[in-house]
N, C-alpha and C. Protein backbone atom coordinates (compact mmCIF):
# COMPACT_ATOMS: atom_id res chain seq x y z
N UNK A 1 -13.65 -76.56 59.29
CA UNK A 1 -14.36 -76.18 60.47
C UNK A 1 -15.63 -77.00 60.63
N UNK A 2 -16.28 -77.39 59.48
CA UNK A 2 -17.34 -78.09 59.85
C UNK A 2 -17.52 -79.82 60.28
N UNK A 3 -15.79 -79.88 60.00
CA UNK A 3 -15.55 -81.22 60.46
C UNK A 3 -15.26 -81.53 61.73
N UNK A 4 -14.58 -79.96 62.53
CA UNK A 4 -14.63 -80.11 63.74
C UNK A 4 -16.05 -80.13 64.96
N UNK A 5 -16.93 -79.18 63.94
CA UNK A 5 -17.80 -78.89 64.99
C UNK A 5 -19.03 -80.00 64.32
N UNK A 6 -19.21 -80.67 65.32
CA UNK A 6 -20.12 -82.06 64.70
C UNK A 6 -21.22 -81.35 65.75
N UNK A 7 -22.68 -81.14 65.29
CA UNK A 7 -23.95 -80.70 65.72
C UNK A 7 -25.10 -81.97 65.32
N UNK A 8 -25.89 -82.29 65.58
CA UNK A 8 -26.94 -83.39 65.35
C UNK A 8 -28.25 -82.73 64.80
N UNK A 9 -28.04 -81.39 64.85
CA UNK A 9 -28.86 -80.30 63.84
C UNK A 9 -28.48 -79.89 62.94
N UNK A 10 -28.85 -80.11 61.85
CA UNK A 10 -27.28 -79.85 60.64
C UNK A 10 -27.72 -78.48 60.43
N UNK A 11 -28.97 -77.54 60.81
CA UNK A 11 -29.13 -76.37 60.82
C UNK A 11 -28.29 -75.39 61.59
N UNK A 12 -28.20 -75.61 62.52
CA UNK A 12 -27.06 -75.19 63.59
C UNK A 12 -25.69 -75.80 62.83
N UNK A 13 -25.40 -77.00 62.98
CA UNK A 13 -24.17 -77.07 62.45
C UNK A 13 -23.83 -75.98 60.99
N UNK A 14 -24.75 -75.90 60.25
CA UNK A 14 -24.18 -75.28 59.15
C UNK A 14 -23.43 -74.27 59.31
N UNK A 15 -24.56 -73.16 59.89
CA UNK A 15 -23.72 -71.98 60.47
C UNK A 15 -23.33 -71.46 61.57
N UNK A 16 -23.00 -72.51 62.37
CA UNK A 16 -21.70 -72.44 63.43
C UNK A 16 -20.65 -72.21 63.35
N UNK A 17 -20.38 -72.98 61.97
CA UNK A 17 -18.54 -72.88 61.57
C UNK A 17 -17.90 -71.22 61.01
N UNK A 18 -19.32 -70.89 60.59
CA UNK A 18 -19.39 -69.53 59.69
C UNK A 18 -19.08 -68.16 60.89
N UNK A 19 -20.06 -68.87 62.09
CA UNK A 19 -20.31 -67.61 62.69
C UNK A 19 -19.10 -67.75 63.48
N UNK A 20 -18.16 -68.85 63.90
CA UNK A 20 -17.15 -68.94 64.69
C UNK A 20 -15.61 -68.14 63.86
N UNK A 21 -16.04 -68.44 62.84
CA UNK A 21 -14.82 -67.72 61.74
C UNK A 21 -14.90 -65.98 61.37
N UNK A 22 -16.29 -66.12 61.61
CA UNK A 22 -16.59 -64.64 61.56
C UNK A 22 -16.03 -63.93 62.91
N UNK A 23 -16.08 -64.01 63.71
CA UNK A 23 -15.74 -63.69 65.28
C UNK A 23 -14.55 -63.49 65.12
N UNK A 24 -13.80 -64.59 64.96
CA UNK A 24 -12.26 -64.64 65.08
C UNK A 24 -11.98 -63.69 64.18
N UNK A 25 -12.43 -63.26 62.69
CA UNK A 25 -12.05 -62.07 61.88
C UNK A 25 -12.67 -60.63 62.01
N UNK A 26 -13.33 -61.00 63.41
CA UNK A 26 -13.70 -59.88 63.57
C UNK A 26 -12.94 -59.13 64.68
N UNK A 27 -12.47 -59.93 65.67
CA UNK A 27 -11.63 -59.71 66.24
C UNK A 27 -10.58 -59.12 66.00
N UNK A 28 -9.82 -59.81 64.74
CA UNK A 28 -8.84 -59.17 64.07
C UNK A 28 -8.14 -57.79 64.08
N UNK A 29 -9.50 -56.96 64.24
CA UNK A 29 -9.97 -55.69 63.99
C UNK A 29 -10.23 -54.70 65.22
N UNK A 30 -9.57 -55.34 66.42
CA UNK A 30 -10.20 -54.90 67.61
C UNK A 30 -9.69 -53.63 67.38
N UNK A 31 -8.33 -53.47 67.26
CA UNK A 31 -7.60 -51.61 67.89
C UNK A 31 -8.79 -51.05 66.76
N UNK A 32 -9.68 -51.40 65.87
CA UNK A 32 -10.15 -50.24 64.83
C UNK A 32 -11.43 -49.87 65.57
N UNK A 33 -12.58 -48.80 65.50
CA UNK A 33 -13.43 -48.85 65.79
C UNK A 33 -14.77 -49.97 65.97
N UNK A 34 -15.79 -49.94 67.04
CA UNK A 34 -16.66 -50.83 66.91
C UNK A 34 -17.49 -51.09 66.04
N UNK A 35 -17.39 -50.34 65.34
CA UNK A 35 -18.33 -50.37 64.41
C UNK A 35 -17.63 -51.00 63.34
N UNK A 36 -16.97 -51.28 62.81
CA UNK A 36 -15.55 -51.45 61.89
C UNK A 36 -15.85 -53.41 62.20
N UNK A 37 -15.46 -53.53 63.35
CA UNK A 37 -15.09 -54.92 64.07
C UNK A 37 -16.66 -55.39 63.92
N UNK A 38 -17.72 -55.07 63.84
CA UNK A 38 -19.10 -55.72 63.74
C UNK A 38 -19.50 -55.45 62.19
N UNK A 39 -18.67 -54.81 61.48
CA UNK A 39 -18.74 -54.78 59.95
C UNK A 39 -18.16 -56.23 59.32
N UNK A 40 -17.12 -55.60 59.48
CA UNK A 40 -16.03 -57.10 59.44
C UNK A 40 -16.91 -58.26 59.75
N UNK A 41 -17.48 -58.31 60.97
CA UNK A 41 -18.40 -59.91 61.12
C UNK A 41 -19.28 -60.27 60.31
N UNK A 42 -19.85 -59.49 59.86
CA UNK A 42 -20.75 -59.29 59.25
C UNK A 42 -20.59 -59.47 57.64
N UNK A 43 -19.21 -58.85 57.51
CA UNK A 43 -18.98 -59.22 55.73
C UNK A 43 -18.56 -60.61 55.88
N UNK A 44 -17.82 -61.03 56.78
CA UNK A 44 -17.27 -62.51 56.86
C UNK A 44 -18.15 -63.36 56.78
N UNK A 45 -19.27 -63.58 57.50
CA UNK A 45 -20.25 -64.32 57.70
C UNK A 45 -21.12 -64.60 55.94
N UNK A 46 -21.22 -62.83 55.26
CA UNK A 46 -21.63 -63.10 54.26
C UNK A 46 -21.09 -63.65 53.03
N UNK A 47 -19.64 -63.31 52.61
CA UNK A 47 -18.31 -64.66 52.62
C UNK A 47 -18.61 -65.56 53.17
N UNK A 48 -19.09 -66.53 53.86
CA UNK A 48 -19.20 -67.75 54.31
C UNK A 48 -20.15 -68.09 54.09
N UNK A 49 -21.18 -67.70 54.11
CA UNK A 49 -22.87 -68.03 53.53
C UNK A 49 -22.47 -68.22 52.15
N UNK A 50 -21.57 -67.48 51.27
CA UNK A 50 -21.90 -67.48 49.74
C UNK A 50 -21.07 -68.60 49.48
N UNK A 51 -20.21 -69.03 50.23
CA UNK A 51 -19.48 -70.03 50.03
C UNK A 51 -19.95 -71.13 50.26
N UNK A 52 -20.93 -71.29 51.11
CA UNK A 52 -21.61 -72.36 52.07
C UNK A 52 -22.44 -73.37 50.98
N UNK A 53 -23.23 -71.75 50.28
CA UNK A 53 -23.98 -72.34 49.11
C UNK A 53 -24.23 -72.35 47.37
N UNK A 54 -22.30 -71.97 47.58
CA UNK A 54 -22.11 -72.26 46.19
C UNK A 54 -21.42 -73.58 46.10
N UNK A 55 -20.70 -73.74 47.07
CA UNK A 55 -19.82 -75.12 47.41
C UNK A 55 -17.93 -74.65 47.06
N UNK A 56 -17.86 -73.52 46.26
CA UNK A 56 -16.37 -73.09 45.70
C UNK A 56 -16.18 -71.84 46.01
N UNK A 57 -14.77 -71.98 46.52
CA UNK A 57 -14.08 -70.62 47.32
C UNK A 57 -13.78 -69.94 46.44
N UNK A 58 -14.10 -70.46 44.96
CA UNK A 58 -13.50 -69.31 43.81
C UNK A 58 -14.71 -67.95 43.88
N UNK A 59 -16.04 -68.36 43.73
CA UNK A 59 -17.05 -67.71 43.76
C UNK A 59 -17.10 -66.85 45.32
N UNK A 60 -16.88 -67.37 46.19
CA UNK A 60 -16.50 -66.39 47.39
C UNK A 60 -15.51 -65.06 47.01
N UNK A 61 -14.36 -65.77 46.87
CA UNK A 61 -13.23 -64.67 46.00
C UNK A 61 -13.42 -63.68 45.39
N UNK A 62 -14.62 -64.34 43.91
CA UNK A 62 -14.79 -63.21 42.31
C UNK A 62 -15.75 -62.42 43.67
N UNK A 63 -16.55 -62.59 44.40
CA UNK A 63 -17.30 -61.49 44.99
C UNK A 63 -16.95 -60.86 46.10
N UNK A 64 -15.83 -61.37 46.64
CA UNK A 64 -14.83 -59.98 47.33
C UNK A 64 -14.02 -59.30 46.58
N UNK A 65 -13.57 -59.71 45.18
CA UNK A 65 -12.63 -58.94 44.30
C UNK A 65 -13.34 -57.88 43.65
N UNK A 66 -14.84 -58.56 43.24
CA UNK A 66 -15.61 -57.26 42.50
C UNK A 66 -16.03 -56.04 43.25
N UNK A 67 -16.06 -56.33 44.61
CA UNK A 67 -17.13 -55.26 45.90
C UNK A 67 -16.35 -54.69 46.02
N UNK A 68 -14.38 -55.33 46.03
CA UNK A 68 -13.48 -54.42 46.52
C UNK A 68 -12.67 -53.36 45.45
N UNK A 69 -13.20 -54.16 43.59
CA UNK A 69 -13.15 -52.76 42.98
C UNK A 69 -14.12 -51.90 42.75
N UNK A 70 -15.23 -52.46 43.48
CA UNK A 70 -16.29 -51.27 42.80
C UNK A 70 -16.66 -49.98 43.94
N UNK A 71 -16.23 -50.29 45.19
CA UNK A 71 -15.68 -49.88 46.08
C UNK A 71 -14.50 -49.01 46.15
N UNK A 72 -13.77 -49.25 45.28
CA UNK A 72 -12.41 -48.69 44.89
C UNK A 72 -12.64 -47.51 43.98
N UNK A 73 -13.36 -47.80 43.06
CA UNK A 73 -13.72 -46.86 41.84
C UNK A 73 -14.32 -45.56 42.72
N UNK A 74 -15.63 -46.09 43.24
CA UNK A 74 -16.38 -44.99 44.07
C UNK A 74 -15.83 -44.39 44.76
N UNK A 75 -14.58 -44.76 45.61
CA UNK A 75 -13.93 -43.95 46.11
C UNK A 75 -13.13 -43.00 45.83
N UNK A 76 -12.70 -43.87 44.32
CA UNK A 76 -11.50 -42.86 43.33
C UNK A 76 -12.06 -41.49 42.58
N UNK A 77 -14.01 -42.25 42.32
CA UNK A 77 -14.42 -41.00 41.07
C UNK A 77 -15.08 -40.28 41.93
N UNK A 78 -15.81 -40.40 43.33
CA UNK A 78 -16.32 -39.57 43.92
C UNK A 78 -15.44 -39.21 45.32
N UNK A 79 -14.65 -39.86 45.53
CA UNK A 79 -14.46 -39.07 46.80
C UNK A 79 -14.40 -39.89 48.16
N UNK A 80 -13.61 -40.21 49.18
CA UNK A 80 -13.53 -41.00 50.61
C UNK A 80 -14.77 -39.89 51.16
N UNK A 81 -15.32 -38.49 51.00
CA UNK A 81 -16.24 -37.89 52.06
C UNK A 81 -17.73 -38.64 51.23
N UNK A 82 -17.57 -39.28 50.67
CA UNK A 82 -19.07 -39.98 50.21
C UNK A 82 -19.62 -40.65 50.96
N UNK A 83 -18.29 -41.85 51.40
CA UNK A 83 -17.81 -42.87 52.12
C UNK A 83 -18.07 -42.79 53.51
N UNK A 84 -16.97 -41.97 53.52
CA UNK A 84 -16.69 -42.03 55.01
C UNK A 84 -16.88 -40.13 55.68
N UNK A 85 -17.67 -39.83 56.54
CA UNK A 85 -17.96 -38.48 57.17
C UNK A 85 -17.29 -38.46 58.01
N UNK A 86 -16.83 -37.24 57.73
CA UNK A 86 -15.86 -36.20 58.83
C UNK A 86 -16.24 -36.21 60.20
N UNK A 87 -15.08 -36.60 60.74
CA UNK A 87 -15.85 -36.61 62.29
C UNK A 87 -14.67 -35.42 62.79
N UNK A 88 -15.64 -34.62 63.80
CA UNK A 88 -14.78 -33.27 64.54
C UNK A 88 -14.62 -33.76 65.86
């Protein structure tokens, strides 16, 4: 992506490519709530920042694999109403 989008501000260019990838995965997500779909952008973007400035998609990875078990656990030892509130 950053080969497509050529900027003459490499500040802008940096995270253009990030925020354009974020969108599109946020999109992804439309039938789910709005709030859901601006989460999503939001984790993507931060996936793309960590990637941006580690230089390796492995280190992007180990830190969606760890958030998504530690995330997992909390949900398992305490409970989805920790998480997520009951809506009537």
């Amino acid at each position: 992506m950053h080969q497509i989008v050529e900027i003459k501000s490499k500040a802008v260019a940096s995270g253009l490519p990030i925020v354009m990838i974020s969108i599109v995965d946020g999109t992804r997500h439309l039938p789910n709530e709005i709030n859901f779909v601006i989460l999503t952008f939001f984790v993507g973007a931060a996936y793309g920042y960590i990637y941006q400035k580690s230089g390796k998609i492995e280190v992007a990875i180990l830190v969606y694999l760890a958030l998504k078990r530690t995330f997992g656990l909390i949900l398992t030892f305490w409970g989805y109403d920790l998480a997520l509130p009951i809506r009537v």
